[in-house]
C-alpha atoms as a PDB file:
ATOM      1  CA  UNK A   1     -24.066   4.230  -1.342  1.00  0.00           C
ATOM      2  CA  UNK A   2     -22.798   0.780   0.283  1.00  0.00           C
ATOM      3  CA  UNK A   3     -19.003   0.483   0.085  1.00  0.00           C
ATOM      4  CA  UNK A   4     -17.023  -2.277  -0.898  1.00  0.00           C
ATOM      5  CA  UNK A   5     -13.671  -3.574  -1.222  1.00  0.00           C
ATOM      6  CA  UNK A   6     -11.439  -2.056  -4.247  1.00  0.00           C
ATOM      7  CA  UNK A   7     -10.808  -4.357  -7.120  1.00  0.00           C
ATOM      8  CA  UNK A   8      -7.494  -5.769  -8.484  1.00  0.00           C
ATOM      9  CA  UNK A   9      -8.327  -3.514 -11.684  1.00  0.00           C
ATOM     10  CA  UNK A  10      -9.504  -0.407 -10.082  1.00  0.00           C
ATOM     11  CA  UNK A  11      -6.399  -0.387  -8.066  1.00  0.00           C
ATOM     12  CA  UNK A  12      -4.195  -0.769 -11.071  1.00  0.00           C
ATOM     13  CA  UNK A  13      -5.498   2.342 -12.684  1.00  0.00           C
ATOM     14  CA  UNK A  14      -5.715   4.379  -9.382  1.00  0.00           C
ATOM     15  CA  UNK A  15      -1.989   3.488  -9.506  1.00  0.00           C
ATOM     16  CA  UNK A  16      -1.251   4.419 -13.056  1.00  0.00           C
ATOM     17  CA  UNK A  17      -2.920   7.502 -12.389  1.00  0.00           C
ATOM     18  CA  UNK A  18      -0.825   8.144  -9.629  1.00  0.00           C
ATOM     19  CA  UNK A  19       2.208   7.213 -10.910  1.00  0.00           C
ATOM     20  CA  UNK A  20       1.764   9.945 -13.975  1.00  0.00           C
ATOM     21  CA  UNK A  21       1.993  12.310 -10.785  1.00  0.00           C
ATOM     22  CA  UNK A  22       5.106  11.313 -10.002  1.00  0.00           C
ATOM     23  CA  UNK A  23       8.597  12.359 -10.930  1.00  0.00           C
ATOM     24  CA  UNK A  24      10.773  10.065 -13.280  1.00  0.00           C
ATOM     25  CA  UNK A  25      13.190   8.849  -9.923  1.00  0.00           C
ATOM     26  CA  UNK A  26       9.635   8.375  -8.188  1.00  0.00           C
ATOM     27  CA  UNK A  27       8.376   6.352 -10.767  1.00  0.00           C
ATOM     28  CA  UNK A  28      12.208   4.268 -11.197  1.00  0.00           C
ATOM     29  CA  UNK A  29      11.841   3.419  -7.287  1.00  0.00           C
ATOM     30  CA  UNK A  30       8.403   1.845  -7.525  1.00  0.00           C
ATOM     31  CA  UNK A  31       9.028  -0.222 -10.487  1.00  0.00           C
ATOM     32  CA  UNK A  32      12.265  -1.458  -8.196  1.00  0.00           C
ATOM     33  CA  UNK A  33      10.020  -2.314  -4.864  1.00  0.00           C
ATOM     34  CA  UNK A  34       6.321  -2.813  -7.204  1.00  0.00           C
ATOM     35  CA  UNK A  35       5.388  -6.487  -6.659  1.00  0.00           C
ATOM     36  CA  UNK A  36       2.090  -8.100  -8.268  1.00  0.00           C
ATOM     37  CA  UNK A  37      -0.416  -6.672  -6.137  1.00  0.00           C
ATOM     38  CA  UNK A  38      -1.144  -9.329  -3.146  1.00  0.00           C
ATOM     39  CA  UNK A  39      -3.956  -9.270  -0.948  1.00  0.00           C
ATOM     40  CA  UNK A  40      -3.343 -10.118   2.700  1.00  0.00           C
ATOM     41  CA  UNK A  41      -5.659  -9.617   5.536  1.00  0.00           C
ATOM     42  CA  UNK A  42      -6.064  -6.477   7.846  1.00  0.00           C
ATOM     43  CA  UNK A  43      -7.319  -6.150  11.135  1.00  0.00           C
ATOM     44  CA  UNK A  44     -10.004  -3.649  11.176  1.00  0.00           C
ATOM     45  CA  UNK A  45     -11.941  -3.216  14.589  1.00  0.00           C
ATOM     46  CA  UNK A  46     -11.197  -7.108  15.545  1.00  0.00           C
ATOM     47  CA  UNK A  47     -12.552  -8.306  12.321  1.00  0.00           C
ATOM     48  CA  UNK A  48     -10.472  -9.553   9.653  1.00  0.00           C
ATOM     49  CA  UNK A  49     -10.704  -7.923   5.834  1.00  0.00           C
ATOM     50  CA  UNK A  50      -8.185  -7.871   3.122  1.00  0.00           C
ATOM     51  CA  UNK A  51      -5.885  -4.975   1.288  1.00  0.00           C
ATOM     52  CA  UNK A  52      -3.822  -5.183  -1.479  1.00  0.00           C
ATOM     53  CA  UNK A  53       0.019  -4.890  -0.754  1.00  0.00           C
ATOM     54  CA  UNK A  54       1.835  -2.855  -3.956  1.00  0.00           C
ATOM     55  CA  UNK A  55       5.483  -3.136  -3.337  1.00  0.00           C
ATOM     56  CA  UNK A  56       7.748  -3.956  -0.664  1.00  0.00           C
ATOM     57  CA  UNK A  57      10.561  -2.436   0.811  1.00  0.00           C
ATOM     58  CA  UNK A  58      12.953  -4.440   2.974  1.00  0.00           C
ATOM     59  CA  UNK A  59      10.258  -6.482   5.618  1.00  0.00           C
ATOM     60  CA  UNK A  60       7.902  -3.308   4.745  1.00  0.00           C
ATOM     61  CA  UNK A  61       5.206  -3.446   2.851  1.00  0.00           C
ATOM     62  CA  UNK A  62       3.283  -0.165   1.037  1.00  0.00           C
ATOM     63  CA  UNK A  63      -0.721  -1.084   0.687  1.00  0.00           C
ATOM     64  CA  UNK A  64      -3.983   0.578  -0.213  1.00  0.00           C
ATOM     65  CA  UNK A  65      -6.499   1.100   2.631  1.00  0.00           C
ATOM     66  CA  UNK A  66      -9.314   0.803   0.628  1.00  0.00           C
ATOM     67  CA  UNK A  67     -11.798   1.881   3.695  1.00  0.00           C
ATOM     68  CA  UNK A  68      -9.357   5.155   4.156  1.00  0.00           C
ATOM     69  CA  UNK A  69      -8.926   5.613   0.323  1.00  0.00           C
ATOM     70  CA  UNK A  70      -5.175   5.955   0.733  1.00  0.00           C
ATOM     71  CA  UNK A  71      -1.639   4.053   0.908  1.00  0.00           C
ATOM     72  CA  UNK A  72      -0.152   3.208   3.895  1.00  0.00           C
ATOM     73  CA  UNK A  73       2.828   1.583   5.255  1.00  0.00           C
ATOM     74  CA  UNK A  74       3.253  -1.726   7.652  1.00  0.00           C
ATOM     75  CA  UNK A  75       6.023  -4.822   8.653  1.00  0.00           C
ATOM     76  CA  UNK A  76       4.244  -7.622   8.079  1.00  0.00           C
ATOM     77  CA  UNK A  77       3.354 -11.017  10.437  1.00  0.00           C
ATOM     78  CA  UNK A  78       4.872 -14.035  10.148  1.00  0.00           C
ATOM     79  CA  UNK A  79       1.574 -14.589   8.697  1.00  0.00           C
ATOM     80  CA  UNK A  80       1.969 -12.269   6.226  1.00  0.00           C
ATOM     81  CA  UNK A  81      -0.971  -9.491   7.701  1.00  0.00           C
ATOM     82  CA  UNK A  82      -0.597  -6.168   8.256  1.00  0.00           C
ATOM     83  CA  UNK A  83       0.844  -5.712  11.535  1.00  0.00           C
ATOM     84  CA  UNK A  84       0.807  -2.077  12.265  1.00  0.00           C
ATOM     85  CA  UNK A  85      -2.615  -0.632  10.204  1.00  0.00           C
ATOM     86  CA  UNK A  86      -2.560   2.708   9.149  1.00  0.00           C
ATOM     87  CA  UNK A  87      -4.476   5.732   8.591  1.00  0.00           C
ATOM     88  CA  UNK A  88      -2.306   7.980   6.922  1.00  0.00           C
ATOM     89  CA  UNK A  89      -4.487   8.398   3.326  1.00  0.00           C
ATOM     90  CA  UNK A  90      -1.389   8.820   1.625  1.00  0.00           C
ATOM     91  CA  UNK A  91      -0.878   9.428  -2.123  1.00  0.00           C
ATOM     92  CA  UNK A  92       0.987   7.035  -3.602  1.00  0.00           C
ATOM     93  CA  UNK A  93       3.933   9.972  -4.150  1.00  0.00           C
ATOM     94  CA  UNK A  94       3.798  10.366   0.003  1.00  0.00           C
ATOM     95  CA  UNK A  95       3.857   6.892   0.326  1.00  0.00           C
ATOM     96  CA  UNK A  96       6.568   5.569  -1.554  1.00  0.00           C
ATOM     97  CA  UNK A  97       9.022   8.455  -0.119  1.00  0.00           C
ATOM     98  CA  UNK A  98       7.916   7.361   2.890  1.00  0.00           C
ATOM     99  CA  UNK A  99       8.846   3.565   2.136  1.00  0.00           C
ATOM    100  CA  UNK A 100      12.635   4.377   0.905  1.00  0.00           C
ATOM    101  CA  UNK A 101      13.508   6.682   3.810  1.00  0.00           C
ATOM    102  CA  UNK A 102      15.528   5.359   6.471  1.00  0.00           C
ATOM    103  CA  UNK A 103      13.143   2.822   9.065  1.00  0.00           C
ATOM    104  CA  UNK A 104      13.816   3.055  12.610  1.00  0.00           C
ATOM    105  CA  UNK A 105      15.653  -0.304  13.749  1.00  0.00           C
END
């Protein structure tokens, strides 16, 4: 099976789906950091792809690693890329109580 890159619409439902998962304050705190889903580009292995960022939260940004099958979060570039990649396969649950807690200055 060759792999490719989610879809703006497959990634909507994987995040409805999720989102039933979640608890009622869970699901209040995305709709306050969800933003239209935005690709920007990742560095993967010095070649450049792109991921969809969900929501952000202060100059972080939550994002599906489509390769990794899971959220992650990353600052952004001045560019607007991810500037930290991660591998974390997070749910979108482990992701977004990720994004609210306290960041390290």
């Amino acid at each position: 099976m060759e792999w490719s890159p989610i879809s703006a619409s497959e990634l909507e439902a994987l995040v409805e789906l999720q989102l039933s998962e979640c608890t009622l304050t869970e699901r209040e705190i995305f709709s306050q950091y969800r933003i239209p889903f935005r690709l920007t580009a990742i560095e993967r292995f010095g070649k450049y792809e792109s991921v969809f960022i969900v929501a952000m939260h202060r100059s972080v940004a939550m994002y599906f690693e489509d390769v990794e099958e899971g959220f992650n979060l990353s600052p952004l570039r001045s560019d607007g890329s991810i500037a930290q990649p991660g591998w974390q396969q997070w749910s979108l649950q482990e992701a977004l109580n990720n994004l609210v807690l306290p960041q390290p200055e």
